[in-house]
N, C-alpha and C. Protein backbone atom coordinates (compact mmCIF):
# COMPACT_ATOMS: atom_id res chain seq x y z
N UNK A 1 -25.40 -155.80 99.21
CA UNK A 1 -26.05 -155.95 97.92
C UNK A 1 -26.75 -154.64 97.56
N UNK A 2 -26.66 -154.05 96.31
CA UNK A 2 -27.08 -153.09 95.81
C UNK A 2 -28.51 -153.11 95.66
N UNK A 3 -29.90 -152.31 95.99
CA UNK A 3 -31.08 -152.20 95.25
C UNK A 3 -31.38 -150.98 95.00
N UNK A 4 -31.96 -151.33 93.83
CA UNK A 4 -32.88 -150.13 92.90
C UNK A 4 -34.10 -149.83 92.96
N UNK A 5 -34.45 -148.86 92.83
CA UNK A 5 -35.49 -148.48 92.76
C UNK A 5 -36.68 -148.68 91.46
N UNK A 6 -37.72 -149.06 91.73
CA UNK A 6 -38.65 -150.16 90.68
C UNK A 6 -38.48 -148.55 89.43
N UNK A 7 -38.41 -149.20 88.35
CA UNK A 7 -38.64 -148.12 87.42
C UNK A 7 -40.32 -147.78 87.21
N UNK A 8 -39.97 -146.36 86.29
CA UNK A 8 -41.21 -145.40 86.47
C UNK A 8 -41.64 -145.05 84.67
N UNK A 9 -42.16 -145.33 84.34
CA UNK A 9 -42.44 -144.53 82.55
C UNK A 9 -41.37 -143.03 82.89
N UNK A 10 -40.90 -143.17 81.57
CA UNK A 10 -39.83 -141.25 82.01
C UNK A 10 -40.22 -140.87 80.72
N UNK A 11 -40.05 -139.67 80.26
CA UNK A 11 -40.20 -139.26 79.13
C UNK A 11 -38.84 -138.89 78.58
N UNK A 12 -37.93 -138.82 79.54
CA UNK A 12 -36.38 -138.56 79.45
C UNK A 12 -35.16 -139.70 79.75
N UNK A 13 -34.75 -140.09 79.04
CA UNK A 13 -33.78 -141.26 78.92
C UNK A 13 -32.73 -141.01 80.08
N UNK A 14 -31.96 -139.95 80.53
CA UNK A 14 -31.51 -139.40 81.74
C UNK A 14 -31.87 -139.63 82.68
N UNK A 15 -33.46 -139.18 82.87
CA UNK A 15 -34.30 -139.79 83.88
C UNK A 15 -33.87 -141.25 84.55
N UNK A 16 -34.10 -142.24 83.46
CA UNK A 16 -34.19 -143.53 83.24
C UNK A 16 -33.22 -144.32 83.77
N UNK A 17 -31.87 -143.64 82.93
CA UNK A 17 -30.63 -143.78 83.11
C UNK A 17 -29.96 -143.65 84.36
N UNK A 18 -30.60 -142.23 85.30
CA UNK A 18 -30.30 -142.49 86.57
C UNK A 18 -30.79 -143.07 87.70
N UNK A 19 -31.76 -143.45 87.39
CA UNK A 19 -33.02 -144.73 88.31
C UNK A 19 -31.84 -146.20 88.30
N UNK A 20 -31.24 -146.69 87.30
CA UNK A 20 -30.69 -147.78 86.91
C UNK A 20 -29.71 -147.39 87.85
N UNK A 21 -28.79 -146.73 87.37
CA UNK A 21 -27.52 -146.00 88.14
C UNK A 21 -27.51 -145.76 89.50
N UNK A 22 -28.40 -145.32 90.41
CA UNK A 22 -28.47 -145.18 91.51
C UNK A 22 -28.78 -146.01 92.34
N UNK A 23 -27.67 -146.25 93.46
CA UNK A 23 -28.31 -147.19 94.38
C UNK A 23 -28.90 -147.05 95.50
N UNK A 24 -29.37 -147.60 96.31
CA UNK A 24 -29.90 -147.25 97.41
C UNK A 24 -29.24 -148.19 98.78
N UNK A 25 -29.24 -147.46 99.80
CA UNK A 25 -28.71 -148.59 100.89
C UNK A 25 -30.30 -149.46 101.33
N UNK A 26 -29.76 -150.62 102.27
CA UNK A 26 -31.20 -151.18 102.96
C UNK A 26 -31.63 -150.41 103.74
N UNK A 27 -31.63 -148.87 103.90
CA UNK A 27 -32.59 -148.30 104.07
C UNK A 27 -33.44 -147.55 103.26
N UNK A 28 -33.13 -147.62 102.12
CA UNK A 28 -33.66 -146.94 101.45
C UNK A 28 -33.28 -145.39 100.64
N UNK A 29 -32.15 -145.20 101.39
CA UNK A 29 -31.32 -143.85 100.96
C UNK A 29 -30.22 -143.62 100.04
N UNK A 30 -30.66 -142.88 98.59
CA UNK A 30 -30.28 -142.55 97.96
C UNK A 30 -29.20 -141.31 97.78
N UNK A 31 -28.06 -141.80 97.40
CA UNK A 31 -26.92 -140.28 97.42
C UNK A 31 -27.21 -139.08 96.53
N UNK A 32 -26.59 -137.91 96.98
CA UNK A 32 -26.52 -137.08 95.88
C UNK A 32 -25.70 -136.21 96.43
N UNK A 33 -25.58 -135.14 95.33
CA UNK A 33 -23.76 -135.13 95.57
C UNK A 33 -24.18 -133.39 95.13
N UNK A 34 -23.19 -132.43 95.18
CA UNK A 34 -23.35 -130.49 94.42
C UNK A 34 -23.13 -130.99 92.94
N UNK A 35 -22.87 -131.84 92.59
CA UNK A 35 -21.72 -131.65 90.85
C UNK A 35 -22.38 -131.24 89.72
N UNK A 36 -22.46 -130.38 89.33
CA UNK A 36 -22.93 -130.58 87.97
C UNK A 36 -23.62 -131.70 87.25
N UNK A 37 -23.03 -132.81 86.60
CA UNK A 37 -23.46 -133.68 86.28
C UNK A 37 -24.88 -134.31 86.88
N UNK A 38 -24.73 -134.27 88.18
CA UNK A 38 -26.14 -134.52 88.83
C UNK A 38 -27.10 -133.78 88.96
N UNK A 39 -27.35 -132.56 88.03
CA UNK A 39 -28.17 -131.83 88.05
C UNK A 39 -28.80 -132.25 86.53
N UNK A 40 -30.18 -132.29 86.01
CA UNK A 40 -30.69 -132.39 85.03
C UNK A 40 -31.68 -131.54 84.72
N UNK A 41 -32.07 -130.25 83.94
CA UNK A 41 -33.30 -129.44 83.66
C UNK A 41 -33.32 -128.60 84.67
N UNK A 42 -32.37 -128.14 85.86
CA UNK A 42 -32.95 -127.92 87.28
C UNK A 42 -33.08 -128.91 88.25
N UNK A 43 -33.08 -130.05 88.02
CA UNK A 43 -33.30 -130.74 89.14
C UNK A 43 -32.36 -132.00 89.72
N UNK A 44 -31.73 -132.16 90.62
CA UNK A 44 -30.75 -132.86 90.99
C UNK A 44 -31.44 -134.39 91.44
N UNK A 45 -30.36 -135.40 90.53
CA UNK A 45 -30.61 -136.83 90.46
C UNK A 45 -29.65 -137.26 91.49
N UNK A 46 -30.33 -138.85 91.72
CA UNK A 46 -29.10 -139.26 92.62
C UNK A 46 -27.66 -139.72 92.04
N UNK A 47 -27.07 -139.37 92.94
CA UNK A 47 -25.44 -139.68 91.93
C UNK A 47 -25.14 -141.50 91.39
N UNK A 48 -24.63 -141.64 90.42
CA UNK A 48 -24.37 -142.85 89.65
C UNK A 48 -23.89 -143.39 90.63
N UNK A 49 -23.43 -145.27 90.79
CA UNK A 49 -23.02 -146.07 91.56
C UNK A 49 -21.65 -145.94 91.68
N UNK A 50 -20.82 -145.43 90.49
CA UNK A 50 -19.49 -145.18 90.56
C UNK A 50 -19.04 -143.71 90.77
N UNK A 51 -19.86 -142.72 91.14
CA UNK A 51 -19.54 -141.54 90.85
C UNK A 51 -18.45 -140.94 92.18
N UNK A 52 -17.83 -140.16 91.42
CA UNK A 52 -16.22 -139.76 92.14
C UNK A 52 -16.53 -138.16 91.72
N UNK A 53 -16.85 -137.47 93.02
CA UNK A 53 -17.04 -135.95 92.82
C UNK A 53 -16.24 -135.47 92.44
N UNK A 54 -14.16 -135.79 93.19
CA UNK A 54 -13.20 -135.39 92.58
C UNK A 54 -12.93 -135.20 90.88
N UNK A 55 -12.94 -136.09 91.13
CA UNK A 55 -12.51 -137.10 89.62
C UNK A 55 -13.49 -135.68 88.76
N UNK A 56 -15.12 -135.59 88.60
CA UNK A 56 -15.50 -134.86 88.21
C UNK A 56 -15.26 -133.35 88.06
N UNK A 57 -15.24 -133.15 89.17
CA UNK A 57 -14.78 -131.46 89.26
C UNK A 57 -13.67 -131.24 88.13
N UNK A 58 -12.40 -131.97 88.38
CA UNK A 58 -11.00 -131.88 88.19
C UNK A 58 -11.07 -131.86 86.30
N UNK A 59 -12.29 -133.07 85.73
CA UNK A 59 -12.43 -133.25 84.73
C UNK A 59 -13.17 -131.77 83.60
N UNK A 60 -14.23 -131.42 85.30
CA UNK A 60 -14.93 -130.40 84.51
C UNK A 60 -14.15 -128.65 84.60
N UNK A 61 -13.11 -128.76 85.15
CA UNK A 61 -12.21 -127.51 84.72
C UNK A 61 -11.40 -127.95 83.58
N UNK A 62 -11.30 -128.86 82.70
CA UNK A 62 -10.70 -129.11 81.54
C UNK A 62 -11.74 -128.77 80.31
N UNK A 63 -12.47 -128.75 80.11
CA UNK A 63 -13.40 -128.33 79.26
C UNK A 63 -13.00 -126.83 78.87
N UNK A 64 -12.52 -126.24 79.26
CA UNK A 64 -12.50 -124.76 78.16
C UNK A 64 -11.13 -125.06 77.21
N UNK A 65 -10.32 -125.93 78.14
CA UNK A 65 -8.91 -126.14 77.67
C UNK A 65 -9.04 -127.22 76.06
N UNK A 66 -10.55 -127.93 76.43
CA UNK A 66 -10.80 -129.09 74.97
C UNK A 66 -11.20 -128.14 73.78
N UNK A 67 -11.91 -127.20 74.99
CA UNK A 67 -12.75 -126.27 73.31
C UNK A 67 -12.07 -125.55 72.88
N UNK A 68 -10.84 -124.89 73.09
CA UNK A 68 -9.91 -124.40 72.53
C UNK A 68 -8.92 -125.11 71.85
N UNK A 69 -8.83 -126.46 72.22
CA UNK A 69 -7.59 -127.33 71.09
C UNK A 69 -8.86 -127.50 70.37
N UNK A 70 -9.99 -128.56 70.28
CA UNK A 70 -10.78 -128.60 69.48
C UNK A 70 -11.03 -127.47 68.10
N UNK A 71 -11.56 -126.18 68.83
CA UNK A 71 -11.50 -125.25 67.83
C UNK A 71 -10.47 -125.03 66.49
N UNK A 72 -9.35 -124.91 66.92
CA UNK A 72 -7.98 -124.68 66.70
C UNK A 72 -7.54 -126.13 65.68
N UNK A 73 -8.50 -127.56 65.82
CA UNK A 73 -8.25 -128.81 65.22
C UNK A 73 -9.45 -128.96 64.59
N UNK A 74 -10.39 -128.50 64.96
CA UNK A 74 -11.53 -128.48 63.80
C UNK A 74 -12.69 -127.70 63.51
N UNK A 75 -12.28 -126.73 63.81
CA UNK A 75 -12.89 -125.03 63.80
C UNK A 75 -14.32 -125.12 64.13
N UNK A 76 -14.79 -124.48 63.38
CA UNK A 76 -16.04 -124.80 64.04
C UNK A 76 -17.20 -125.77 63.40
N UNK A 77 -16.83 -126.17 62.20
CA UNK A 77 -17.61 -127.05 61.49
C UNK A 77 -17.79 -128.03 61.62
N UNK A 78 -19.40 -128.69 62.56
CA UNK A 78 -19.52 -129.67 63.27
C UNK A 78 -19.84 -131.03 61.88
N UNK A 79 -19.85 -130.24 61.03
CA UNK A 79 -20.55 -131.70 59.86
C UNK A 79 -19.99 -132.71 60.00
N UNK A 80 -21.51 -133.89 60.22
CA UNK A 80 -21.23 -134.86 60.47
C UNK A 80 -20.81 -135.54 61.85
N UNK A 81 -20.56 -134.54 62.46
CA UNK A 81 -20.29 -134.51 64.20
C UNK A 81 -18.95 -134.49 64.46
N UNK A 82 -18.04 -133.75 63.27
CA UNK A 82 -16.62 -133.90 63.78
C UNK A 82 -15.79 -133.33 64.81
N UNK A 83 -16.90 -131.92 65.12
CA UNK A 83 -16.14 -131.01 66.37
C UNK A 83 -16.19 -131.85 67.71
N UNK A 84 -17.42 -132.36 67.43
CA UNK A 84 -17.86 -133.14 68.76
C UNK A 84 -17.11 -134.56 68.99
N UNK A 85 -16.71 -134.98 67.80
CA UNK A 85 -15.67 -136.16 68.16
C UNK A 85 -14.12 -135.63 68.64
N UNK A 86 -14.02 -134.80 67.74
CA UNK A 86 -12.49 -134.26 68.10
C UNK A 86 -12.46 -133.79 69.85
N UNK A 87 -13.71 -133.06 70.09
CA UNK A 87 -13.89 -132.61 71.60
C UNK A 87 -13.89 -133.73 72.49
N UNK A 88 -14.61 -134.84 72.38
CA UNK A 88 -14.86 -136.46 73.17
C UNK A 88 -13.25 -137.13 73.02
N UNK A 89 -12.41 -136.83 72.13
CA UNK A 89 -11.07 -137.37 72.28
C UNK A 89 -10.22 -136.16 73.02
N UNK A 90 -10.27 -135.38 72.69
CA UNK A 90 -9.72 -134.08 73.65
C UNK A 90 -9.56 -134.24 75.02
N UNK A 91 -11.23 -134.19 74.98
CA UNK A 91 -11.57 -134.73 76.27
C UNK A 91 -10.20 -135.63 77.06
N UNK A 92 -11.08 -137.14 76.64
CA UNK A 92 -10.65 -138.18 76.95
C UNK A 92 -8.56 -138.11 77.39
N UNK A 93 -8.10 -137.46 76.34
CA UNK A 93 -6.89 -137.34 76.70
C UNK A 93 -6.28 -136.31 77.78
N UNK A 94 -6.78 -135.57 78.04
CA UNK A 94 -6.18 -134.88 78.56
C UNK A 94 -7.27 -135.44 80.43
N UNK A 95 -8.31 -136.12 80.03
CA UNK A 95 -8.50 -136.29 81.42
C UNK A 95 -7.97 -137.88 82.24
N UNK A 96 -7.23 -138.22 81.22
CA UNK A 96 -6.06 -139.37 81.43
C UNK A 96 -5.16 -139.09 82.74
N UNK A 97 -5.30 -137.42 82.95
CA UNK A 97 -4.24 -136.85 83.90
C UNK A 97 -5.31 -137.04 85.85
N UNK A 98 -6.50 -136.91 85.19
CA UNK A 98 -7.17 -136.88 86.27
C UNK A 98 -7.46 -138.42 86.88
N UNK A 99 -6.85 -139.51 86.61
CA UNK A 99 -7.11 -140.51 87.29
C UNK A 99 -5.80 -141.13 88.01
């Protein structure tokens, strides 16, 4: 059985987000992992309940490859948040390959 750790006031929703996310064994020990993602401001959180370092890495060498179709599909004009949607489907497709 999974337990969490009692929540804390955060001033950062991330914060928050990874208190929920993280589990702990019955001893009390929380994972954490090198990845990127688990780093926040400088400071490294414990890794999510589902988190797959592979899976991550593999995902986060695709990112120059999104911002270049992105660019190229919706230049640089975010109005309205369209670069950033076109980039979150970019994304999403091409990391179809990584699972």
């Amino acid at each position: 059985m999974t337990t969490y750790k009692k929540m804390t006031r955060h001033s950062k929703i991330d914060d928050a987000l990874s208190q929920l996310d993280a589990p702990q064994g019955g001893n009390g020990e929380v994972r954490y992992c090198d990845c990127a993602e688990t780093q926040i401001d400088g400071e490294r959180i414990p890794s999510p309940r589902f988190h797959d370092c592979q899976y991550c890495r593999a995902r986060s060498t695709l990112v120059p490859t999104a911002v270049k179709i992105t660019n190229e599909v919706a230049g640089s004009n975010n109005g309205g948040g369209h670069w950033t949607r076109v980039f979150a489907d970019t994304m999403e497709e091409l990391a179809k390959r990584c699972l």
